[in-house]
N, C-alpha and C. Protein backbone atom coordinates (compact mmCIF):
# COMPACT_ATOMS: atom_id res chain seq x y z
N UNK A 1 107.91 121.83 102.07
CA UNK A 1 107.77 123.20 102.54
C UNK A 1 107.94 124.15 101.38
N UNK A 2 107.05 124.71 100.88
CA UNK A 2 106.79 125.15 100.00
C UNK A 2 106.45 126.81 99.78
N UNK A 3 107.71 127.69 100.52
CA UNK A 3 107.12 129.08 101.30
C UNK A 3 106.85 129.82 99.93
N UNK A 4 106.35 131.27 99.78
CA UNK A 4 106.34 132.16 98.98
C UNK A 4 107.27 132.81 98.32
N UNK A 5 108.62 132.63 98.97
CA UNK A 5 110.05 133.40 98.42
C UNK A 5 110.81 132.24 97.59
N UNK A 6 110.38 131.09 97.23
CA UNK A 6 111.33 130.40 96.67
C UNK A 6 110.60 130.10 95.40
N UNK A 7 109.53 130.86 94.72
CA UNK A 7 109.62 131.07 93.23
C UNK A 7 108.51 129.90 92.78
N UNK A 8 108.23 128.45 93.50
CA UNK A 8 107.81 127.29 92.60
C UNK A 8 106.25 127.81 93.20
N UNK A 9 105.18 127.50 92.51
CA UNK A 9 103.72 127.28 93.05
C UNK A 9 103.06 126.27 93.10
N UNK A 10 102.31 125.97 94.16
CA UNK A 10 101.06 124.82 93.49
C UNK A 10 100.32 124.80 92.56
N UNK A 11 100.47 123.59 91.49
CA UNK A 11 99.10 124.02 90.67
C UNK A 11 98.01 124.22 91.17
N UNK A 12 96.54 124.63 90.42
CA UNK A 12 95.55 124.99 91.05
C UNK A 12 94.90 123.19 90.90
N UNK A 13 94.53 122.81 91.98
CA UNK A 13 93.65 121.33 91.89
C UNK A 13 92.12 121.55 90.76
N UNK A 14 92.36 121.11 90.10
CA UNK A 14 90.91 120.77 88.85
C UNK A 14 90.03 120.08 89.51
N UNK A 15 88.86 120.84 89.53
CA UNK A 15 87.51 120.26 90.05
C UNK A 15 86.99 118.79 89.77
N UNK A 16 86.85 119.02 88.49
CA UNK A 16 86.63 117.27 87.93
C UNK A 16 87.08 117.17 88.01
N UNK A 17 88.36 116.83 87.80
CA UNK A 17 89.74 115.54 88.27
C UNK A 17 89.98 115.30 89.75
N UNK A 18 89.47 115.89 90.38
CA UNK A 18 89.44 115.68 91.56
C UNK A 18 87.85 114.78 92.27
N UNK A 19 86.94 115.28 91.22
CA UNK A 19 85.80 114.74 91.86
C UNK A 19 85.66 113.16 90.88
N UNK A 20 86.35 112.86 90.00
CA UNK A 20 86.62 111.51 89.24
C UNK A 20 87.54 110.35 90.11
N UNK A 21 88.38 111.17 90.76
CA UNK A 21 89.39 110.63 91.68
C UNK A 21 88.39 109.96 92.84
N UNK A 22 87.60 110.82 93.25
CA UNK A 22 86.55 111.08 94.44
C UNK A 22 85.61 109.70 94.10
N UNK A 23 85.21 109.26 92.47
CA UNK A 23 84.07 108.53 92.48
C UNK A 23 84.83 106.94 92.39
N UNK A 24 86.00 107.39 91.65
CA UNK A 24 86.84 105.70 91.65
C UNK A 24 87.21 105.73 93.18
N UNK A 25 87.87 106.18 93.93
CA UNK A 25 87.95 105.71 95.50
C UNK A 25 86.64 105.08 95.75
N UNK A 26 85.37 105.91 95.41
CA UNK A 26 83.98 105.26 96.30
C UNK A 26 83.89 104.09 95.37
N UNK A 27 84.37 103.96 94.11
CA UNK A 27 83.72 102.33 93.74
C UNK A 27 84.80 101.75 94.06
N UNK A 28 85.78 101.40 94.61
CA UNK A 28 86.82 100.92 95.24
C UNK A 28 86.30 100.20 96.56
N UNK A 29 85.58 101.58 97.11
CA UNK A 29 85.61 100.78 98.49
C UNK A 29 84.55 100.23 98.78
N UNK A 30 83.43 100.29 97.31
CA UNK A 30 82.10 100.05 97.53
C UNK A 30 82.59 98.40 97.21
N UNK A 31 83.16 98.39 96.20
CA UNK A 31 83.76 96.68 95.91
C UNK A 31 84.50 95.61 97.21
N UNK A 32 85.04 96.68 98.03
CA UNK A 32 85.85 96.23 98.91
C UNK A 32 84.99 95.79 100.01
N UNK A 33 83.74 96.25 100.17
CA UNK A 33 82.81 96.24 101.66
C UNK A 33 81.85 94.96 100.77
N UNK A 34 81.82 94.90 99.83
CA UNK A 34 81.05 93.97 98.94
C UNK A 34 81.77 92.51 99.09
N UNK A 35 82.65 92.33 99.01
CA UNK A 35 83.57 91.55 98.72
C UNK A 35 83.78 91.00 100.36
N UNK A 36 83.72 91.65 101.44
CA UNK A 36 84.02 91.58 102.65
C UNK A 36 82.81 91.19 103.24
N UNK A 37 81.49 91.52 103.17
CA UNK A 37 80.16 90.76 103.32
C UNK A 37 80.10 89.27 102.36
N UNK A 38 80.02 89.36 101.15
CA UNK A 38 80.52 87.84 101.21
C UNK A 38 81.19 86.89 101.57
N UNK A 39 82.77 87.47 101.59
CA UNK A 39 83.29 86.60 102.42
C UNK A 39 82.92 86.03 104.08
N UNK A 40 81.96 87.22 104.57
CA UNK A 40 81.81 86.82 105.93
C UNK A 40 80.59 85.90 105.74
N UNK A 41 79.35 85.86 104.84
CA UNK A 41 78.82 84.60 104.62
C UNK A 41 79.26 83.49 104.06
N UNK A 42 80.28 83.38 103.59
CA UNK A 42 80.84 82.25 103.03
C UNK A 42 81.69 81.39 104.34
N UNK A 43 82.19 82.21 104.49
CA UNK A 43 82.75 81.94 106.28
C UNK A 43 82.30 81.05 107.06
N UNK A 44 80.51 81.30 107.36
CA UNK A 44 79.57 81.47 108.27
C UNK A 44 78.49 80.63 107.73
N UNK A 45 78.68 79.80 106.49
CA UNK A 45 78.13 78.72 105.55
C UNK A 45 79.06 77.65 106.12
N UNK A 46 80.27 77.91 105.56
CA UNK A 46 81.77 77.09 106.44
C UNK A 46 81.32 76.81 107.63
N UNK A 47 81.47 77.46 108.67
CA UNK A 47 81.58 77.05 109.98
C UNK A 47 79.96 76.00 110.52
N UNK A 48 79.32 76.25 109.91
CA UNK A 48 77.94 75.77 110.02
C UNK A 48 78.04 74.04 109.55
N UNK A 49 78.63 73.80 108.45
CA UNK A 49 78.99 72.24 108.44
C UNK A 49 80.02 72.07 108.45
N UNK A 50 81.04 72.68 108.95
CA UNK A 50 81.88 71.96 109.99
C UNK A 50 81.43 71.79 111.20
N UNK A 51 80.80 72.45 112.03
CA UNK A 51 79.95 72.42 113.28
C UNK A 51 79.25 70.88 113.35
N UNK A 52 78.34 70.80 112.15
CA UNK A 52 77.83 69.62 111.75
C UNK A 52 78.22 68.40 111.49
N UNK A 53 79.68 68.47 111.07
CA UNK A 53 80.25 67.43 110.79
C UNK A 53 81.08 66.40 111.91
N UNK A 54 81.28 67.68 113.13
CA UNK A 54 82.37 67.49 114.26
C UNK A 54 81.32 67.18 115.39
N UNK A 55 79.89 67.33 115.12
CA UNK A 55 79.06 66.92 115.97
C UNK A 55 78.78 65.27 115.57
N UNK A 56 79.14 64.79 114.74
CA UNK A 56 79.14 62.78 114.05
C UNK A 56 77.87 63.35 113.43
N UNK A 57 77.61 63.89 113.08
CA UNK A 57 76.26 63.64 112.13
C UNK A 57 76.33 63.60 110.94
N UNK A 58 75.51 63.20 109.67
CA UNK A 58 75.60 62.88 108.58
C UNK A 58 75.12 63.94 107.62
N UNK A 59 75.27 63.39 106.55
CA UNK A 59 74.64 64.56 105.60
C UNK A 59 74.37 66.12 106.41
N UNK A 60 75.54 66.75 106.14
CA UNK A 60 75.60 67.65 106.40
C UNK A 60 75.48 68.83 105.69
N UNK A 61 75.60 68.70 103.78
CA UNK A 61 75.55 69.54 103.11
C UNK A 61 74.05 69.85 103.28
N UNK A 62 74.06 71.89 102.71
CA UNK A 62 73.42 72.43 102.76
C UNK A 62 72.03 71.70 101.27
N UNK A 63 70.69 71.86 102.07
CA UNK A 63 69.79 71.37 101.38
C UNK A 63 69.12 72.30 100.40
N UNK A 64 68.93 72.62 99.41
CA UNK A 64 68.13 73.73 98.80
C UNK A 64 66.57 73.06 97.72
N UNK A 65 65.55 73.55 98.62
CA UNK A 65 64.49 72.82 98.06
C UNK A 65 63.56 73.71 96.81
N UNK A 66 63.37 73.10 96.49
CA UNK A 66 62.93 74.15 95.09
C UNK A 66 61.64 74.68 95.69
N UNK A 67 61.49 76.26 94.30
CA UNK A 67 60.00 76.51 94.68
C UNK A 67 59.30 75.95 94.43
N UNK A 68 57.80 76.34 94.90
CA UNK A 68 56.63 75.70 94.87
C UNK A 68 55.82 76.39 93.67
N UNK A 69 55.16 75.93 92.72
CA UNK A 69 54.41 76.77 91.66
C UNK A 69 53.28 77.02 92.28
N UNK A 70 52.77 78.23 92.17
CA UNK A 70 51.23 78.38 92.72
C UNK A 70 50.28 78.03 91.37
């Protein structure tokens, strides 16, 4: 509580330093939503051969077939 009769002031907030503050939060949370979509495919790779595995079936790892040259 910070009234007018007791002498101390706010500094005045600095534009850039405030809008630098502004761009590290957004790459913060741009890393954070990044990081949180992968993990939910990595997840969702997971659950897919375990699914596979608990059904008795074999060779369950994921297959990756190369391209084709035209």
């Amino acid at each position: 509580m910070s009234g007018a009769g007791d002498g101390r002031q706010e500094p005045p907030e600095d534009e850039s330093n405030r809008s630098i503050e502004n761009a590290v939060m957004f790459g913060f949370f741009a890393v954070l939503v990044a990081a949180g979509i992968w993990l939910l495919g990595t997840m969702a790779d997971i659950r897919k051969v375990q699914d596979c595995a608990a059904q008795g079936r074999r060779n369950c790892a994921t297959v990756e077939a190369p391209e084709r040259a035209r």
